[in-house]
Protein backbone atom coordinates (compact mmCIF):
# COMPACT_ATOMS: atom_id res chain seq x y z
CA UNK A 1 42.10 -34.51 30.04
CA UNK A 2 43.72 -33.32 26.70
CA UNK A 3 41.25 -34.87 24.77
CA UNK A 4 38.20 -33.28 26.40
CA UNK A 5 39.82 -30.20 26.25
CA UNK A 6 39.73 -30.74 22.43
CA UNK A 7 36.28 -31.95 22.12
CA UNK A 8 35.19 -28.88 23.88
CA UNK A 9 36.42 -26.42 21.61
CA UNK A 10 35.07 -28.45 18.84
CA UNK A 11 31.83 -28.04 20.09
CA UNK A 12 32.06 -24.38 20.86
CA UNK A 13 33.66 -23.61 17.11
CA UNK A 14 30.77 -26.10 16.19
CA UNK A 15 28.35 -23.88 17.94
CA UNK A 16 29.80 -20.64 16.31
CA UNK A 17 29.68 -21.84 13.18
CA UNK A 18 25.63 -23.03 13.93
CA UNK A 19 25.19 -19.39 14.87
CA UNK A 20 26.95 -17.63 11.54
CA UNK A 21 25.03 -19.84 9.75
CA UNK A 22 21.81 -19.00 11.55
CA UNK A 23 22.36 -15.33 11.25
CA UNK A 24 23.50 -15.95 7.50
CA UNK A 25 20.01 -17.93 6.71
CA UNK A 26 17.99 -14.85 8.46
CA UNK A 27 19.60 -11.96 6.57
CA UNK A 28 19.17 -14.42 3.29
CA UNK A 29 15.25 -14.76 4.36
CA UNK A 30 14.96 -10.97 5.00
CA UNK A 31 16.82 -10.00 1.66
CA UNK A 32 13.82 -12.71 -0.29
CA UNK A 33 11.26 -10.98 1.10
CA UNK A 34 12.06 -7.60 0.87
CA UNK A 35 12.58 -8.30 -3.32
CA UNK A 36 9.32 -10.23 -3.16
CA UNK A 37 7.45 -7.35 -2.04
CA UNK A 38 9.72 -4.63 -4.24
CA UNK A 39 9.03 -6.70 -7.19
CA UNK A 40 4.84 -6.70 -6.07
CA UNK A 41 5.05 -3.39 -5.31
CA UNK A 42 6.79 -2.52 -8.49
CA UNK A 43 4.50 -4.15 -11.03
CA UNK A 44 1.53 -2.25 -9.77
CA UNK A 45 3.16 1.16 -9.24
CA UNK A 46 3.68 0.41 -12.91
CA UNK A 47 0.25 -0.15 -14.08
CA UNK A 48 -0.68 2.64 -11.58
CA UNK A 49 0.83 5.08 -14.07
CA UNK A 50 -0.31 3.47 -17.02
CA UNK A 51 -4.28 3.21 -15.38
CA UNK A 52 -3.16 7.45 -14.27
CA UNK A 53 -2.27 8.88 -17.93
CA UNK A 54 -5.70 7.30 -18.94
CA UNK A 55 -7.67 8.87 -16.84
CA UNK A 56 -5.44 11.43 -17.53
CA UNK A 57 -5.92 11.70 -20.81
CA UNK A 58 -9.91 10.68 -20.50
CA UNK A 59 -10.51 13.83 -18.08
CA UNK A 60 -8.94 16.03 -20.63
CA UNK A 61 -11.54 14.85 -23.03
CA UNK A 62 -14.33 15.12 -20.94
CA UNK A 63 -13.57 18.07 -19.80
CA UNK A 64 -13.32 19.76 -23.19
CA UNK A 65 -16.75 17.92 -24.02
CA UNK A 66 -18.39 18.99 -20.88
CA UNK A 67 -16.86 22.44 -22.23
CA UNK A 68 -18.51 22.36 -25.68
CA UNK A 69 -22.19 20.86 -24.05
CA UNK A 70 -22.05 23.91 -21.47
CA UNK A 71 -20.35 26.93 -23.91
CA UNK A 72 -17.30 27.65 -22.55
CA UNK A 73 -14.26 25.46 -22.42
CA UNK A 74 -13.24 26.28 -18.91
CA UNK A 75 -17.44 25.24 -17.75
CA UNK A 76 -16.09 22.03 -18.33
CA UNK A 77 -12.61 21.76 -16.47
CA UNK A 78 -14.38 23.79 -13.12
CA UNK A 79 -17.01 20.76 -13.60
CA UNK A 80 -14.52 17.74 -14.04
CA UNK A 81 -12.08 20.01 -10.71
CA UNK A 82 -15.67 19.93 -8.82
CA UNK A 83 -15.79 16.00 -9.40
CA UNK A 84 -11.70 15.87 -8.73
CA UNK A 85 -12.45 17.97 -5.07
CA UNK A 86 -15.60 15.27 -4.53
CA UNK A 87 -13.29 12.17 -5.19
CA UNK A 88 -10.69 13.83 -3.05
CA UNK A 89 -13.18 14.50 0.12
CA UNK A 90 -14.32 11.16 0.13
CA UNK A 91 -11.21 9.94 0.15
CA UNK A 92 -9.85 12.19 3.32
CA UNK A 93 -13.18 10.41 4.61
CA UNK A 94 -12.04 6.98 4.16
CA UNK A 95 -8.47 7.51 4.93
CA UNK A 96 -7.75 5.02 7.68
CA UNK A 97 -9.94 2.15 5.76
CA UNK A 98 -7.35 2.76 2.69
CA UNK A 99 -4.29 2.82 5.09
CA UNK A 100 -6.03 0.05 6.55
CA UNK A 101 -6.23 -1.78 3.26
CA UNK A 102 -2.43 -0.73 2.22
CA UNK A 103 -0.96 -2.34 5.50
CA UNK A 104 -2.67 -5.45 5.06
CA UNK A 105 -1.72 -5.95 1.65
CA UNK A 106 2.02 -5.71 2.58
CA UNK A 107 2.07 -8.02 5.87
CA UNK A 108 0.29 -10.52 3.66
CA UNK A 109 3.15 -10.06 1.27
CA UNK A 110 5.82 -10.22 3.77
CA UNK A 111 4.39 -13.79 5.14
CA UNK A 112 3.26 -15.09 2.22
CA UNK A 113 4.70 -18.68 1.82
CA UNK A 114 6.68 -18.73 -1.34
CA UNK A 115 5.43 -21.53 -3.99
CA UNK A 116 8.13 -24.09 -4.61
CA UNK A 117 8.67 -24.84 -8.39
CA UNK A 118 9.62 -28.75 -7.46
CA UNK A 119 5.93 -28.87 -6.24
């Protein structure tokens, strides 16, 4: 009677155990994905900025060209704004598409199945 006493608590420390290591592989899972998509999401917030200062940069040009071409400096920024407030209607008007877009992107990164370097 001893004996099954025995092999009943070996099974239930058996089954904690099973469970620790469950919840251990889970939060180990959750921690790869979440640096999976950080590191995505980092590399192209990066080249974000870089592909921003250009057009940066390229709108200040233009703008002083369009400047020169019409014959007053500021003729050229009100033209490259007016272009700015068109980019940024159409864009209110395709909102949810974008969002749409944005969500997708990250559930596909969250379930992507990670490549194995043995293979």
């Amino acid at each position: 009677m001893k004996e099954k006493g025995i092999l009943i608590r070996m099974l239930i420390d058996k089954a904690e155990q099973f469970g620790k290591t469950n919840i251990e592989l889970y939060k180990l899972k959750a921690i790869d994905k979440g640096t999976d998509v950080f590191a995505s999401m980092a590399s192209r917030i990066v080249i974000i900025i870089i592909v921003a200062l250009f057009l940066l940069l390229l709108t200040l040009g233009f703008a002083f060209y369009l400047g020169e071409v019409l014959g007053k400096i500021y003729y050229g920024f009100f033209a490259v704004a007016g272009c700015y407030a068109l980019i940024a209607i159409l864009i209110a008007i395709f909102r949810r598409p974008l969002e749409d877009l944005f969500n997708d992107y990250i559930i596909n990164e969250i379930f992507k199945e990670k490549k194995n370097a043995s293979n």
